[in-house]
N, C-alpha and C. Protein backbone atom coordinates (compact mmCIF):
# COMPACT_ATOMS: atom_id res chain seq x y z
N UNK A 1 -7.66 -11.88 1.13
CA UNK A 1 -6.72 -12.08 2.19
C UNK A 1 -7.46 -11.96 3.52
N UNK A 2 -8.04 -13.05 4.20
CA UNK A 2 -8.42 -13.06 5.16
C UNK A 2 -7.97 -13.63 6.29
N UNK A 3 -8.02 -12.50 7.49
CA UNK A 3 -7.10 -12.72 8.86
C UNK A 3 -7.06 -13.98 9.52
N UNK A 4 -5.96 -15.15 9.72
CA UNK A 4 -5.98 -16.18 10.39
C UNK A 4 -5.81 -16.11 11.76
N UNK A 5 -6.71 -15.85 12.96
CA UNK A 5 -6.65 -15.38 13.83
C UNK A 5 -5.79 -16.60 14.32
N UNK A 6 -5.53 -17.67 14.45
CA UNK A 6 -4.27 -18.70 14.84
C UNK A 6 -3.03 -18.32 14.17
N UNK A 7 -3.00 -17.93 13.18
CA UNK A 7 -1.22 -17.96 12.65
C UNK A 7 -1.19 -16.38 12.06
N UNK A 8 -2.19 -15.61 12.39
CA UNK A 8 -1.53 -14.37 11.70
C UNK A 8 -1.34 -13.41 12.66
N UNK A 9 -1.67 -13.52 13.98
CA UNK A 9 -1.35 -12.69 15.33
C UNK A 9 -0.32 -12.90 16.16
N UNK A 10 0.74 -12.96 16.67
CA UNK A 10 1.40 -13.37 17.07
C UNK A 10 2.21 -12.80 18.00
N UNK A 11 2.81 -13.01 19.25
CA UNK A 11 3.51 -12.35 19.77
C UNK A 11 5.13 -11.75 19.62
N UNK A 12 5.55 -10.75 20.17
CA UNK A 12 6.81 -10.28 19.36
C UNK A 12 8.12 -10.95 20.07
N UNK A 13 7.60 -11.63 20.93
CA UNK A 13 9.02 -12.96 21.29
C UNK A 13 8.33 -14.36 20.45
N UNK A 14 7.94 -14.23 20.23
CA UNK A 14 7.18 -15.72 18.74
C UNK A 14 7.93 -14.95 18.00
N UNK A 15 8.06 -13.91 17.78
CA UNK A 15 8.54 -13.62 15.78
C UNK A 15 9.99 -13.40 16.15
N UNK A 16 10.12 -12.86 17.15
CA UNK A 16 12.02 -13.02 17.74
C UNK A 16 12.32 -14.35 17.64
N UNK A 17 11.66 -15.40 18.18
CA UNK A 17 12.32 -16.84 18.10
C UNK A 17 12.24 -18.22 16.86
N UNK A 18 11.16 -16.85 16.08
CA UNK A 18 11.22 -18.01 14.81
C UNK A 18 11.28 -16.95 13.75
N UNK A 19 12.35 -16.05 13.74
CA UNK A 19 11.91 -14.65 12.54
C UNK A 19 11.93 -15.81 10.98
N UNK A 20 13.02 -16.49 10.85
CA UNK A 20 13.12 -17.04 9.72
C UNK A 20 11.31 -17.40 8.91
N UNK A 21 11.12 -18.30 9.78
CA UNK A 21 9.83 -18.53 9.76
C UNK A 21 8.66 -18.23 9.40
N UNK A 22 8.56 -16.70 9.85
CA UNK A 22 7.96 -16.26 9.65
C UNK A 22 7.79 -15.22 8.79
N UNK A 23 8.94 -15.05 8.30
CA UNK A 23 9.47 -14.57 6.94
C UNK A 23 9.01 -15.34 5.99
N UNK A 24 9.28 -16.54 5.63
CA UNK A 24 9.02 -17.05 4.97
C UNK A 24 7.59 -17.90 4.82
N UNK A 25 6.47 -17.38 5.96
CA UNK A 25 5.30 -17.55 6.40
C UNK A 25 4.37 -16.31 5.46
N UNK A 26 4.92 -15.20 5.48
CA UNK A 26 4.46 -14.13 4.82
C UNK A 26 4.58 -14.21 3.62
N UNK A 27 5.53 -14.66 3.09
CA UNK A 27 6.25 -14.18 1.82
C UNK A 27 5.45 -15.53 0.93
N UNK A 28 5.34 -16.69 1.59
CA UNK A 28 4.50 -17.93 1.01
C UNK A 28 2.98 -17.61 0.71
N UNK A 29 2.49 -17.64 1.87
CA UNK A 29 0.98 -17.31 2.27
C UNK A 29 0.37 -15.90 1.47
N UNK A 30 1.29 -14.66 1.99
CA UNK A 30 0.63 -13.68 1.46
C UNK A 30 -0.04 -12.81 2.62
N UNK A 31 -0.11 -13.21 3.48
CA UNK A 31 -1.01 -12.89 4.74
C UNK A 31 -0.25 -11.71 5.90
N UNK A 32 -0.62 -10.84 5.96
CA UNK A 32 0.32 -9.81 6.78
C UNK A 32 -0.08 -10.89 8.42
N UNK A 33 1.16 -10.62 9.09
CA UNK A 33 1.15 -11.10 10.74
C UNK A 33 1.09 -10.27 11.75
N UNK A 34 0.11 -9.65 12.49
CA UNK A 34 0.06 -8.62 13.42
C UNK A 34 0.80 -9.38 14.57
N UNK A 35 1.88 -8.30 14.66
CA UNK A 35 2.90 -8.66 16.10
C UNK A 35 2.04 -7.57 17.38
N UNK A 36 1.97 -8.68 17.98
CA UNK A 36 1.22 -7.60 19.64
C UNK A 36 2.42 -7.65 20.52
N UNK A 37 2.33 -6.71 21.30
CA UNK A 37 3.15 -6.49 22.31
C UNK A 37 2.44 -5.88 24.20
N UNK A 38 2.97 -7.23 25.06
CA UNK A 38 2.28 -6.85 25.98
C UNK A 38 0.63 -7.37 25.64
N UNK A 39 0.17 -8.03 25.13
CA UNK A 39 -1.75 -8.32 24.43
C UNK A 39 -1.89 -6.90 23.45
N UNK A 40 -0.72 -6.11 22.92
CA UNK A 40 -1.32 -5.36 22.03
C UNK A 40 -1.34 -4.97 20.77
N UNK A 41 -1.66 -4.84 19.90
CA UNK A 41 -1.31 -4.96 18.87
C UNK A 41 -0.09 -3.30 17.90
N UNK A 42 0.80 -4.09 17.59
CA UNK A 42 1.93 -3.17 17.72
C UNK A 42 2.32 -2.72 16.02
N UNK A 43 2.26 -4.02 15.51
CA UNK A 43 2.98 -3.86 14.04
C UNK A 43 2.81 -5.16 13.29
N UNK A 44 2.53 -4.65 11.85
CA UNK A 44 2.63 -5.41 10.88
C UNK A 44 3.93 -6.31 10.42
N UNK A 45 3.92 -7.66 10.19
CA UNK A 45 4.92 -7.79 9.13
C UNK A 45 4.24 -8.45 8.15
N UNK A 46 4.73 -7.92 6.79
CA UNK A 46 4.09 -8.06 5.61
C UNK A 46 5.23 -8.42 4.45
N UNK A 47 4.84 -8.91 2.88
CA UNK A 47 5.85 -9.68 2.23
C UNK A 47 6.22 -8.20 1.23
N UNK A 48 7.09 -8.31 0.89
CA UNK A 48 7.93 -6.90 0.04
C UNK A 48 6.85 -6.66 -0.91
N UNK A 49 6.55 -7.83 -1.54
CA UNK A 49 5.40 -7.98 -2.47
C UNK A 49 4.11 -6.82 -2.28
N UNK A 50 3.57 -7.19 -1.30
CA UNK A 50 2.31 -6.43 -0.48
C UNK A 50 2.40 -5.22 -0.43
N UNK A 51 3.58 -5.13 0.18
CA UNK A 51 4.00 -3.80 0.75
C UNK A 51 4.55 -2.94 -0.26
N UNK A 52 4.81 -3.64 -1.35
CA UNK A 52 5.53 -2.41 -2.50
C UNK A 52 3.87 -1.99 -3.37
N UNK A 53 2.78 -3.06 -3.13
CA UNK A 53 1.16 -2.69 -3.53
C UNK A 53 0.15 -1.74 -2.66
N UNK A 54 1.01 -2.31 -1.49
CA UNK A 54 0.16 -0.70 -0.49
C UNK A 54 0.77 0.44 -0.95
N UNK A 55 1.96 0.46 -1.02
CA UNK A 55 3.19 1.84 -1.06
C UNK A 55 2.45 2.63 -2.77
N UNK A 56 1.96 1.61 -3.43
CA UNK A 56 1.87 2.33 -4.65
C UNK A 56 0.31 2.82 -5.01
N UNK A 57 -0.88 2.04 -4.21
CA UNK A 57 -2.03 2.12 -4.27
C UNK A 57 -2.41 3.75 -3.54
N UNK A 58 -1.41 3.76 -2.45
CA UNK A 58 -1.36 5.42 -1.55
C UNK A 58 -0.41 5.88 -2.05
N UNK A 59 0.06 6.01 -2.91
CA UNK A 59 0.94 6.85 -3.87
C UNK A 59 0.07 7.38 -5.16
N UNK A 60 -0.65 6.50 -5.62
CA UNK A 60 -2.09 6.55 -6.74
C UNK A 60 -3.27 7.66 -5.66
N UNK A 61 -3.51 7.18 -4.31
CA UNK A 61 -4.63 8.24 -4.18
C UNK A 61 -4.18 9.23 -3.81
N UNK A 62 -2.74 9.73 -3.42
CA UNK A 62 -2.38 10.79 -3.35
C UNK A 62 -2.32 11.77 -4.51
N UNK A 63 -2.22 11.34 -5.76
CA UNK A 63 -2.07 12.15 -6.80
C UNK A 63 -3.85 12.03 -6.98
N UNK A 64 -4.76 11.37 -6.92
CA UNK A 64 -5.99 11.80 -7.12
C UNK A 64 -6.75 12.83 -6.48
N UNK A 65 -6.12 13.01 -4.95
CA UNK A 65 -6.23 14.10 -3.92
C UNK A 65 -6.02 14.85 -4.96
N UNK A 66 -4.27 15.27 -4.90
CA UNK A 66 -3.90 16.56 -5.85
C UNK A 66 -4.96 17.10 -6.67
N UNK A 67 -4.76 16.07 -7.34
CA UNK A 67 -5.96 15.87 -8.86
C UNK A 67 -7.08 16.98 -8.32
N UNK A 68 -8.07 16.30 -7.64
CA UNK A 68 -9.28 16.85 -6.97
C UNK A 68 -9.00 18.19 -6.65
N UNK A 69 -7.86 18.54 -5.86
CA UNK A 69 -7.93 20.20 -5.42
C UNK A 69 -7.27 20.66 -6.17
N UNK A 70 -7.15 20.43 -7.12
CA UNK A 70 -6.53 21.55 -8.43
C UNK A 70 -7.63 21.75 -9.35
N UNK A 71 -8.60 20.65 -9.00
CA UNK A 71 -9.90 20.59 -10.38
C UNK A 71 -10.70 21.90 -9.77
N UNK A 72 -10.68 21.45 -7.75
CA UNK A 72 -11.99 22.33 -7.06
C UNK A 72 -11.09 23.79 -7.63
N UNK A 73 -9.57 24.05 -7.27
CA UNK A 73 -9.23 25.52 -7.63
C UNK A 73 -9.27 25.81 -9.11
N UNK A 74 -10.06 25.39 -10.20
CA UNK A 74 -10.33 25.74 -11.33
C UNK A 74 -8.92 25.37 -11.94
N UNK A 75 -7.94 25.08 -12.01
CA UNK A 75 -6.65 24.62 -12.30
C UNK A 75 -7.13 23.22 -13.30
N UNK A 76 -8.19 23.68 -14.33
CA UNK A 76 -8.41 22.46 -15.07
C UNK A 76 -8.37 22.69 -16.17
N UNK A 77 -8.39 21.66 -17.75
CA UNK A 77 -8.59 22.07 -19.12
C UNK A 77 -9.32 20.62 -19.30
N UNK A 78 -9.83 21.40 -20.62
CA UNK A 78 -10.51 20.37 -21.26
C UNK A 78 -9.66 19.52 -22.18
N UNK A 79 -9.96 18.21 -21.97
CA UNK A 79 -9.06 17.08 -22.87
C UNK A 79 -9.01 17.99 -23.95
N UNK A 80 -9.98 17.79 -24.75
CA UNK A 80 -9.78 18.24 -26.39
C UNK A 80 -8.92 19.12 -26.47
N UNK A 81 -9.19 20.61 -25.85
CA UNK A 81 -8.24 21.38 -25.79
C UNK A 81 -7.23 21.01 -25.65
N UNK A 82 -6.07 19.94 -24.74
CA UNK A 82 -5.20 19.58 -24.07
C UNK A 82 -4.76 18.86 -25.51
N UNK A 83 -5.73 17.85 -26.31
CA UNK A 83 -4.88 17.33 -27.27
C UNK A 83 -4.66 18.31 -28.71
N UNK A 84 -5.55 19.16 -28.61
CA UNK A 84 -5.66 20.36 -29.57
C UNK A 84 -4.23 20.71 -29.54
N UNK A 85 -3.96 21.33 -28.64
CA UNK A 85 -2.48 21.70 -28.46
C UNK A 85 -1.26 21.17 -28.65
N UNK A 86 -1.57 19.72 -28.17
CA UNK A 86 -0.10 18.85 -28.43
C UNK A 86 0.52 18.96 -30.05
N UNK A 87 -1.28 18.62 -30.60
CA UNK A 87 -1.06 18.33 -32.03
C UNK A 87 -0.71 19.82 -32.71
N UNK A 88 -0.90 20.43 -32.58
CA UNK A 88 -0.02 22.04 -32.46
C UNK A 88 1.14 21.99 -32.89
N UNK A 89 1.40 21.80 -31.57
CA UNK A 89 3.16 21.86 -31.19
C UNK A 89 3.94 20.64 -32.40
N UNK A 90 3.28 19.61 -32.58
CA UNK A 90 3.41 18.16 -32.77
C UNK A 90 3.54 18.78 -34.51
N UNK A 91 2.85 19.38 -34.91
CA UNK A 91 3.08 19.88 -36.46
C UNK A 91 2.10 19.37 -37.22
């Protein structure tokens, strides 16, 4: 996904006067549209699609964080052990 500096920047009275458009510019293409405001750059619009793959990719490294500082506070087991046990319980 690489930035179309002609159609993926745009100003935020451009996306007020053609929102349809550009809805359906995102949602086709794939391409997030940086809205500037004033020459600046203000906000994304992006397709539900994208955005439900960012939402879940930083939802994934957040639990690897966790992950990590529970491993550094010794808060760990060993697989085997871990399936040792199930099969335990499991009969």
């Amino acid at each position: 996904m690489l930035l179309n500096l002609k159609e993926d920047i745009k100003p935020i009275s451009y996306i007020k006067t053609n929102a349809a458009d550009m809805m359906r510019y995102v949602s086709d293409v794939k391409n997030p549209v940086v809205i500037t405001q004033n020459g600046e750059a203000k906000a994304v619009l992006v397709d539900i699609e994208s955005y439900q793959s960012i939402k879940d990719a930083f939802t994934l490294m957040r639990l690897l964080q966790l992950s990590e500082k529970e491993m550094e506070r010794g808060h760990s087991r060993k697989a085997g052990d871990v399936f040792a046990e199930i099969e335990k319980r499991l009969g």
